[in-house]
C-alpha atoms as a PDB file:
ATOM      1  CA  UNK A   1      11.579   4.909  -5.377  1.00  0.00           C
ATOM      2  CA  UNK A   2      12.088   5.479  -9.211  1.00  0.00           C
ATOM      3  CA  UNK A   3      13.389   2.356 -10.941  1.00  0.00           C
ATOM      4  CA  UNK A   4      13.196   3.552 -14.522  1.00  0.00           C
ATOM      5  CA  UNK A   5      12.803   6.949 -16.679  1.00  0.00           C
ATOM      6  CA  UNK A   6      10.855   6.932 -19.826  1.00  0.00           C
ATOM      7  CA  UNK A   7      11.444  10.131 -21.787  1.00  0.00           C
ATOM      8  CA  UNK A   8       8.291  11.441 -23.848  1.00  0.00           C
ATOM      9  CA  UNK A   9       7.616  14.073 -26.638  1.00  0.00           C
ATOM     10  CA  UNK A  10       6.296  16.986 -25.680  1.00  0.00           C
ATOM     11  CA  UNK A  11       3.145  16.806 -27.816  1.00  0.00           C
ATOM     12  CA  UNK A  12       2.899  20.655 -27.270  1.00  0.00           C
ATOM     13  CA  UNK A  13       5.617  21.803 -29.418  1.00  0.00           C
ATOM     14  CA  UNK A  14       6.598  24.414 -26.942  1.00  0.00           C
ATOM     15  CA  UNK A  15       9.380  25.913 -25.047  1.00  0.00           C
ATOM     16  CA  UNK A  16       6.543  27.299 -22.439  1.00  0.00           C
ATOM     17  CA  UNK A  17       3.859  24.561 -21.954  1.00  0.00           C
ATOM     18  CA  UNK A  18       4.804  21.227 -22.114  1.00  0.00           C
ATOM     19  CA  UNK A  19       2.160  18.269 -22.455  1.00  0.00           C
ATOM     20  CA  UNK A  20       3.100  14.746 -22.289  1.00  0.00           C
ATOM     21  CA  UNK A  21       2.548  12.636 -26.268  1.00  0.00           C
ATOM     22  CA  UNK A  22      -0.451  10.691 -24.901  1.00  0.00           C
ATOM     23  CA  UNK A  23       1.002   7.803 -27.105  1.00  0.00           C
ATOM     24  CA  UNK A  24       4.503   8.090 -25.142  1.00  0.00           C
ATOM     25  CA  UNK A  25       2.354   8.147 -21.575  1.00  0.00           C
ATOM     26  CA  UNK A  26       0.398   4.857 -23.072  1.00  0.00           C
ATOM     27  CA  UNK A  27       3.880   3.305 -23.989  1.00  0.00           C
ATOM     28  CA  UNK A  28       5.553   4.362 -20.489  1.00  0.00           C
ATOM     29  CA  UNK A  29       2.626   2.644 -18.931  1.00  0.00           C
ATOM     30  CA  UNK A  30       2.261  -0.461 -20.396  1.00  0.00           C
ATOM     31  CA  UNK A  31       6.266  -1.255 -20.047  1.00  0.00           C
ATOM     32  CA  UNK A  32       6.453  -0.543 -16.575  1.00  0.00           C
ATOM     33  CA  UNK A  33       3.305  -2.760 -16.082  1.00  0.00           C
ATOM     34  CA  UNK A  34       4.882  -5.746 -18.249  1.00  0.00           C
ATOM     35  CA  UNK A  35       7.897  -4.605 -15.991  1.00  0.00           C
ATOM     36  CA  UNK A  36       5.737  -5.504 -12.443  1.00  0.00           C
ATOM     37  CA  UNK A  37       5.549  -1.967 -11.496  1.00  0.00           C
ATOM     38  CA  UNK A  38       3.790   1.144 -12.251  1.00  0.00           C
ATOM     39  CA  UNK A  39       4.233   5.015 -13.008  1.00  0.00           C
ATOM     40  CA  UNK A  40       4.783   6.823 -10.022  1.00  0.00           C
ATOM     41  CA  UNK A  41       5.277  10.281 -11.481  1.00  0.00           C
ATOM     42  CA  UNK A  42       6.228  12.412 -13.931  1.00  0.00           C
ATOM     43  CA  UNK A  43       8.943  15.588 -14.573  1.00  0.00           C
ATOM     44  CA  UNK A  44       9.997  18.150 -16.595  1.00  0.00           C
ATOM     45  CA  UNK A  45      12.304  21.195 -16.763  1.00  0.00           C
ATOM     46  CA  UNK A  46      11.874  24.527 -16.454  1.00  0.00           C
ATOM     47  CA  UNK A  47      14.224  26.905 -18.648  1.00  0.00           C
ATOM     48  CA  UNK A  48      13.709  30.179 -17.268  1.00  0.00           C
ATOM     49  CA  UNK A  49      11.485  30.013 -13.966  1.00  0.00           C
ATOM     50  CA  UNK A  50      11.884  28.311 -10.423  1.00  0.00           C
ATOM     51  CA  UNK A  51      11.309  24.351  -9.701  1.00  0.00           C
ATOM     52  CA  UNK A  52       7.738  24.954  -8.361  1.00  0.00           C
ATOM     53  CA  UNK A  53       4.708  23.894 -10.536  1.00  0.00           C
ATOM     54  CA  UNK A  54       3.307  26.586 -12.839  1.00  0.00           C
ATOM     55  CA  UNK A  55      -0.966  26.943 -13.024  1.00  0.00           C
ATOM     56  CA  UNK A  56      -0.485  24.561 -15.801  1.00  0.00           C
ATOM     57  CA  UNK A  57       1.126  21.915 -14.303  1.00  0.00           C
ATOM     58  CA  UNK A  58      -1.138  22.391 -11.570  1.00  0.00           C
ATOM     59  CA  UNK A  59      -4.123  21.935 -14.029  1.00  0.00           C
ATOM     60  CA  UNK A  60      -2.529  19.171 -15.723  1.00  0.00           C
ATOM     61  CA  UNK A  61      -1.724  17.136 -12.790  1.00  0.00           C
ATOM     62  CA  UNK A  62      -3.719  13.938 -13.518  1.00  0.00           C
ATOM     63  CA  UNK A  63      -3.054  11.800 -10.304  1.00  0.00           C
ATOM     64  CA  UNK A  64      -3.055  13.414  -6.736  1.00  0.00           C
ATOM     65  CA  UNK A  65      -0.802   9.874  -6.216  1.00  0.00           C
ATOM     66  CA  UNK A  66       2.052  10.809  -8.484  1.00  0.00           C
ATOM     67  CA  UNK A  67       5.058  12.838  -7.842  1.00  0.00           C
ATOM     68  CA  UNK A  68       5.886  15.789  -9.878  1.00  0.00           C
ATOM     69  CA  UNK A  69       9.503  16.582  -9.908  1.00  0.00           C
ATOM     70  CA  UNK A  70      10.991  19.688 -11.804  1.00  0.00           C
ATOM     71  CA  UNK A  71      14.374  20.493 -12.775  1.00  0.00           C
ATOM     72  CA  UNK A  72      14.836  24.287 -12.722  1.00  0.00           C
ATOM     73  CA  UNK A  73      17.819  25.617 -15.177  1.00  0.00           C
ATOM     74  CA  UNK A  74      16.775  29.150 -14.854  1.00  0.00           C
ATOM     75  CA  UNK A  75      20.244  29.127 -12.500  1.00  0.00           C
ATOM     76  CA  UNK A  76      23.464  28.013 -13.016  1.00  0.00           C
ATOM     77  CA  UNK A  77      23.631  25.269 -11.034  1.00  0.00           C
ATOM     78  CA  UNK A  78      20.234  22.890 -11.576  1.00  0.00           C
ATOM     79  CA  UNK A  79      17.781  23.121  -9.205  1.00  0.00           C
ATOM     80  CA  UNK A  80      15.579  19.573  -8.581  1.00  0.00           C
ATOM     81  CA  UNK A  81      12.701  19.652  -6.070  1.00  0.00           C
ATOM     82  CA  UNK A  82       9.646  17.392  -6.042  1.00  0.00           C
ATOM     83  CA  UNK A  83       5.908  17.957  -5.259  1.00  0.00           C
ATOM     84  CA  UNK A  84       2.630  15.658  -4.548  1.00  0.00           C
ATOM     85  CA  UNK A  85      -0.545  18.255  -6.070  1.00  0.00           C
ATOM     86  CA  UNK A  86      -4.143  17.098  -5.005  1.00  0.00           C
ATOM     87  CA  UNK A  87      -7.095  19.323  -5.531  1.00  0.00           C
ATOM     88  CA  UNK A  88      -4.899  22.427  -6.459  1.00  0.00           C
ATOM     89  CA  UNK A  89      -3.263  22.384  -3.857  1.00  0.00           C
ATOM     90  CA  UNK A  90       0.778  22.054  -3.884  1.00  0.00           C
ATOM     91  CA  UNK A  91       2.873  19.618  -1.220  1.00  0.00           C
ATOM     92  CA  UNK A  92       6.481  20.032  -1.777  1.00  0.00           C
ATOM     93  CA  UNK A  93       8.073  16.219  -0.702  1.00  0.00           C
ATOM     94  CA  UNK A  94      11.591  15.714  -0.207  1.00  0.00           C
ATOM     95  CA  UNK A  95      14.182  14.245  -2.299  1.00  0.00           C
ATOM     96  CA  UNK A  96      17.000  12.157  -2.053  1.00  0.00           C
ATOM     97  CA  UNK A  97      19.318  10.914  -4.568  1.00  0.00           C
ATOM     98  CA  UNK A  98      20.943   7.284  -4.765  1.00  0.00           C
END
């Protein structure tokens, strides 16, 4: 379960690619360690395409632990869906909101 939400800079400068500010990452994850937990994910939005990674965020996904959860706004209602990617390969998980 997500506790906390630390927003980062997209160190890309881009409305297409998005790359998390390694200094932001380093921030997020020494807080939640002080905190007594740990990073357990990471999201993003995606303007004008579906909630389902892209080859990039397939080839950026750093830890097959984490959960990647994407916010789709290509619609006009929001679409969140969340996903586990190991080795390439894509595992959509559910997601349930408290």
């Amino acid at each position: 379960m997500a506790e906390r939400c630390y927003p980062a800079t997209n160190a890309a400068g881009s409305s297409r690619v998005y790359t998390v500010e390694p200094r932001d990452l380093l921030r997020a994850d020494r807080e939640e360690e002080a905190a007594g937990g740990e990073l357990i994910g990471v999201w993003h939005s995606h303007t004008h395409t579906e909630a389902w990674p892209s080859p990039t965020d397939v080839g950026q996904a750093p830890d097959p632990g984490w959960h990647y959860v994407l916010v789709s706004l290509r619609d006009v209602e929001p679409t969140l869906r969340s996903f586990r990617i190991r080795d390439g390969n894509i595992f959509e998980e559910s997601v349930v909101l408290e």
